[in-house]
C-alpha atoms as a PDB file:
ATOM      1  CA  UNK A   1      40.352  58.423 107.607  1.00  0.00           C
ATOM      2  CA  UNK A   2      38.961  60.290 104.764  1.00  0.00           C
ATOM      3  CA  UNK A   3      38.394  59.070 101.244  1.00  0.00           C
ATOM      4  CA  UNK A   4      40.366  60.991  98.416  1.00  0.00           C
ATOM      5  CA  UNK A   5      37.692  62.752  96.899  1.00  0.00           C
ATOM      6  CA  UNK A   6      40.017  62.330  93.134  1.00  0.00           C
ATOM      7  CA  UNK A   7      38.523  59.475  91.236  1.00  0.00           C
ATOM      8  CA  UNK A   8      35.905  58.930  93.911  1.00  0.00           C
ATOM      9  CA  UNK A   9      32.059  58.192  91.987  1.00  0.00           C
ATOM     10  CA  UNK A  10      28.942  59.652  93.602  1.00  0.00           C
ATOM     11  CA  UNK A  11      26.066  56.877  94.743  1.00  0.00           C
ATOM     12  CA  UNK A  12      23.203  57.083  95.973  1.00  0.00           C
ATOM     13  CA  UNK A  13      21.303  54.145  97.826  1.00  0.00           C
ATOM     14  CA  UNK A  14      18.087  54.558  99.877  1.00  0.00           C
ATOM     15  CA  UNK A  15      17.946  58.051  99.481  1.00  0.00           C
ATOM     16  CA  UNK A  16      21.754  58.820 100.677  1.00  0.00           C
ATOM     17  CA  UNK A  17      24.475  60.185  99.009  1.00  0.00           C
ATOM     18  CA  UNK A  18      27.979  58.413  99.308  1.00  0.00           C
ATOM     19  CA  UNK A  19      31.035  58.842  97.613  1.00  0.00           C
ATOM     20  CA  UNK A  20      33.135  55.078  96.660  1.00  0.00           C
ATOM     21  CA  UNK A  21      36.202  54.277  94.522  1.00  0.00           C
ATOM     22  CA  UNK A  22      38.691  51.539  94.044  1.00  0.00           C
ATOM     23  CA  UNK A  23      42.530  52.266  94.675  1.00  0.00           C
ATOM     24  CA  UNK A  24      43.871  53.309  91.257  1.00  0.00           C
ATOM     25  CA  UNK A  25      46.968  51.295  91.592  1.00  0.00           C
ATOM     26  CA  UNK A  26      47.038  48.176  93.436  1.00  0.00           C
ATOM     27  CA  UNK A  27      48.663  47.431  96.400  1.00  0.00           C
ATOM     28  CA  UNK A  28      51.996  44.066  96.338  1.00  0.00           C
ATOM     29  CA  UNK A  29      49.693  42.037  96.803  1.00  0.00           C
ATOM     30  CA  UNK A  30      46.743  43.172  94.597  1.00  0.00           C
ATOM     31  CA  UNK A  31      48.754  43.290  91.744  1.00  0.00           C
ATOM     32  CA  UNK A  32      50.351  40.229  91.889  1.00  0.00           C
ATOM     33  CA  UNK A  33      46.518  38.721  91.997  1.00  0.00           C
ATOM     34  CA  UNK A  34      47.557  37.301  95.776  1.00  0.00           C
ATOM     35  CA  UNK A  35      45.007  39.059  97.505  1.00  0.00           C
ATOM     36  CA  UNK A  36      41.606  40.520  95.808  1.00  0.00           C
ATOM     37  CA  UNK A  37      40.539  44.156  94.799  1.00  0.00           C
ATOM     38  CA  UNK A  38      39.055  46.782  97.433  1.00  0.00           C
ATOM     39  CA  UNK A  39      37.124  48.822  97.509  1.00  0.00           C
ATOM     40  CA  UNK A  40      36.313  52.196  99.967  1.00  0.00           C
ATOM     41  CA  UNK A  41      32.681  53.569 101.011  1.00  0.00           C
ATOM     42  CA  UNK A  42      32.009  56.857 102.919  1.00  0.00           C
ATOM     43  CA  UNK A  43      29.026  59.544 103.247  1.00  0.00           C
ATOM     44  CA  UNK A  44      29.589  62.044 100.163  1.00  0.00           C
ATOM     45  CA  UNK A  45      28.964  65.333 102.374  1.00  0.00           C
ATOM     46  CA  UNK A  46      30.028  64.292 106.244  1.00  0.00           C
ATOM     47  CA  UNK A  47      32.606  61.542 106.077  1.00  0.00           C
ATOM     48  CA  UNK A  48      32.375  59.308 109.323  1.00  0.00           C
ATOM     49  CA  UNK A  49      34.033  55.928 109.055  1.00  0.00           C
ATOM     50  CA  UNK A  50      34.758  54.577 106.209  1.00  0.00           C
ATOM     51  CA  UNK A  51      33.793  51.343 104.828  1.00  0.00           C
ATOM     52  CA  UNK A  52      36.115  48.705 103.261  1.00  0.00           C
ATOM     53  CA  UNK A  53      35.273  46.091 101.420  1.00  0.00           C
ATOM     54  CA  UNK A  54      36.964  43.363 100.310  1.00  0.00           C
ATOM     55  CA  UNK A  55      35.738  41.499  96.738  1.00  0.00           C
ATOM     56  CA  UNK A  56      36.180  38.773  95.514  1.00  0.00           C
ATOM     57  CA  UNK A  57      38.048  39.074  92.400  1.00  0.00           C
ATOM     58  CA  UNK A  58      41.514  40.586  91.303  1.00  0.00           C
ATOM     59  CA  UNK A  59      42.326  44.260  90.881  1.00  0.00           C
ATOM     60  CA  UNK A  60      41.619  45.079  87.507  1.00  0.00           C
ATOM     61  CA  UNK A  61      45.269  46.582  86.992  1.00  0.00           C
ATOM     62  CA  UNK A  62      46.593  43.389  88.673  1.00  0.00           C
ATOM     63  CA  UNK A  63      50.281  42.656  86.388  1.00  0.00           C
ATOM     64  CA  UNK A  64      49.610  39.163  85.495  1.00  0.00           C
ATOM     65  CA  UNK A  65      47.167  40.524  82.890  1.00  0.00           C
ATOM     66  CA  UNK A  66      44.534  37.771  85.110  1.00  0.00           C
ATOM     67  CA  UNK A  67      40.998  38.225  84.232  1.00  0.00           C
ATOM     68  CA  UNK A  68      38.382  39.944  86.053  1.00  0.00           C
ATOM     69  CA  UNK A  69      35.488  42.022  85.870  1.00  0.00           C
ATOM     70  CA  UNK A  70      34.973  46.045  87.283  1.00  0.00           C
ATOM     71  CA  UNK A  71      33.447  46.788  90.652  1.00  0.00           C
ATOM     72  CA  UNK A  72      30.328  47.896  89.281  1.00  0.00           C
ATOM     73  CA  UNK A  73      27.452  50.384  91.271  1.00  0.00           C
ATOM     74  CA  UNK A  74      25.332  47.382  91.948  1.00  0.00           C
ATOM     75  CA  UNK A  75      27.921  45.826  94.042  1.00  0.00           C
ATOM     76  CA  UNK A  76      28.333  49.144  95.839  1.00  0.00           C
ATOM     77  CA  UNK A  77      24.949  49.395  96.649  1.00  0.00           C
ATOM     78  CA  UNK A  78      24.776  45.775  97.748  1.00  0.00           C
ATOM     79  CA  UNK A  79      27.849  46.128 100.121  1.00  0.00           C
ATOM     80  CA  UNK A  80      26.311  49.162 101.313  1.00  0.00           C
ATOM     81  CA  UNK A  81      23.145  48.018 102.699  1.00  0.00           C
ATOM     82  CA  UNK A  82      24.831  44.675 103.321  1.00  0.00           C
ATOM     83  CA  UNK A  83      27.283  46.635 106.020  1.00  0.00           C
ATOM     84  CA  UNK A  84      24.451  48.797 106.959  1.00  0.00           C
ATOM     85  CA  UNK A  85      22.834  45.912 108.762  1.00  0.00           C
ATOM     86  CA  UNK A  86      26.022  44.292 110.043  1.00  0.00           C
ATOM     87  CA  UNK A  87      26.375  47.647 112.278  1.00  0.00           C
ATOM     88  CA  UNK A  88      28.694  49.591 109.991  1.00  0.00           C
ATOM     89  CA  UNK A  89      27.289  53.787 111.107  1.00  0.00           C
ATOM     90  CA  UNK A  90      28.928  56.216 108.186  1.00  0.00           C
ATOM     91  CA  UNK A  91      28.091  59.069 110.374  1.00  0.00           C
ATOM     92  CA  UNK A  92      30.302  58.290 113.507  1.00  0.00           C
ATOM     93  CA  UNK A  93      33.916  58.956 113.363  1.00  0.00           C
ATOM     94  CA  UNK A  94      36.490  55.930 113.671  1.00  0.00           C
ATOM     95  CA  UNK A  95      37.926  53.063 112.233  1.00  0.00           C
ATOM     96  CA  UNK A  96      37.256  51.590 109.104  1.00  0.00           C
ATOM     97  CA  UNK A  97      34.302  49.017 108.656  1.00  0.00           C
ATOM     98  CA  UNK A  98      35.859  46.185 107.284  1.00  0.00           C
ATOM     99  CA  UNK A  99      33.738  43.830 105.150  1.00  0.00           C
ATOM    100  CA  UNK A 100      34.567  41.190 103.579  1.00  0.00           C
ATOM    101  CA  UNK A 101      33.180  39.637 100.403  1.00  0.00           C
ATOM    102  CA  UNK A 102      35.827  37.261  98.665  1.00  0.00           C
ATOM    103  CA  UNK A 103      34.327  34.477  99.584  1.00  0.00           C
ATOM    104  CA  UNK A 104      35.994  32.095  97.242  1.00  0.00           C
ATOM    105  CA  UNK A 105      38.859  33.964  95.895  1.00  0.00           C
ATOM    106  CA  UNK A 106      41.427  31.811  94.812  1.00  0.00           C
ATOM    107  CA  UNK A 107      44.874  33.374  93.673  1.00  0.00           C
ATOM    108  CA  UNK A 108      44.813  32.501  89.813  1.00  0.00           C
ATOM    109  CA  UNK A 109      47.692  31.047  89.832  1.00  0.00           C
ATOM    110  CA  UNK A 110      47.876  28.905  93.290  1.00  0.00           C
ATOM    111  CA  UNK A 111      48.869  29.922  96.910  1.00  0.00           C
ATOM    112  CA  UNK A 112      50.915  32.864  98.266  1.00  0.00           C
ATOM    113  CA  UNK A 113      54.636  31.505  98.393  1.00  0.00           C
ATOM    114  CA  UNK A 114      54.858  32.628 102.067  1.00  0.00           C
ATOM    115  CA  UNK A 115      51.714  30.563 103.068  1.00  0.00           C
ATOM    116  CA  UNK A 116      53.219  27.532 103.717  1.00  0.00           C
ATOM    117  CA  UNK A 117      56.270  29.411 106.088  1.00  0.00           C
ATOM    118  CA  UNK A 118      53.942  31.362 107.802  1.00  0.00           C
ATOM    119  CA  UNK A 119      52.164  28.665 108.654  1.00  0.00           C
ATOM    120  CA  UNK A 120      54.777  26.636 109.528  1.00  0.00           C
ATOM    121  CA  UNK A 121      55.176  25.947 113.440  1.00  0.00           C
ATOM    122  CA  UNK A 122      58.149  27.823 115.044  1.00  0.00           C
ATOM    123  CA  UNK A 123      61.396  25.211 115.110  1.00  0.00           C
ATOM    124  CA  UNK A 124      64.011  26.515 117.625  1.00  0.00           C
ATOM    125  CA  UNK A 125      67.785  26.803 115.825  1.00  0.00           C
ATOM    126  CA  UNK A 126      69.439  23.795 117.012  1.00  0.00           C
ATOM    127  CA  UNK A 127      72.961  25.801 116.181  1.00  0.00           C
ATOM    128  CA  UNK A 128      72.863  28.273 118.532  1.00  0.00           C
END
């Protein structure tokens, strides 16, 4: 899958070009500060698989107005190499090359309201 090339900013780290941007509006989730931001990685000139990483913070258009800061081009460049060395290959078509850095995200304001169902063990309806 390829990256939309709108809003996408131009990096370059150890000599090659890639093109990265965070999703203008966020998803549910994101904007409810539930899950963190993303962000998406890909070769500028020959996209291949795409990276994904996951940060550790909330989108900055989350709508709880919750504090947090920008993905900045040093983070880019860190996830880059970081995913370089944990096998992700930009040049090789196929499935996104998830990583993930939100190591310590905490929702702002507690735990997703579903957590505790989901993790609830299935209970058989005794009416049936």
């Amino acid at each position: 899958m390829a990256l939309v090339r709108k809003g996408a900013r131009r990096i370059v780290v150890d000599g090659t070009a890639y093109r990265w941007r965070v999703r203008g509006r966020p998803t549910y989730l994101q904007a409810l500060a539930w899950t963190p931001c993303t962000f998406a990685v890909e070769l500028a000139d020959v996209p291949g698989a795409t990276l994904v990483v996951t940060t550790d913070r909330p989108h900055p258009s989350n709508w709880l107005g919750h504090e947090t800061s920008a993905v900045l081009p040093v983070d880019v460049a860190k996830a880059v190499r970081i995913a370089l060395r944990k096998g992700w290959t930009p040049t090789t078509p196929g499935s996104p090359f998830r990583l993930g850095r939100s190591t310590g995200f905490t929702p702002p304001h507690g735990e997703h309201p579903d957590s505790a169902a989901r993790d609830a063990p299935c209970v058989p309806n005794s009416d049936a």
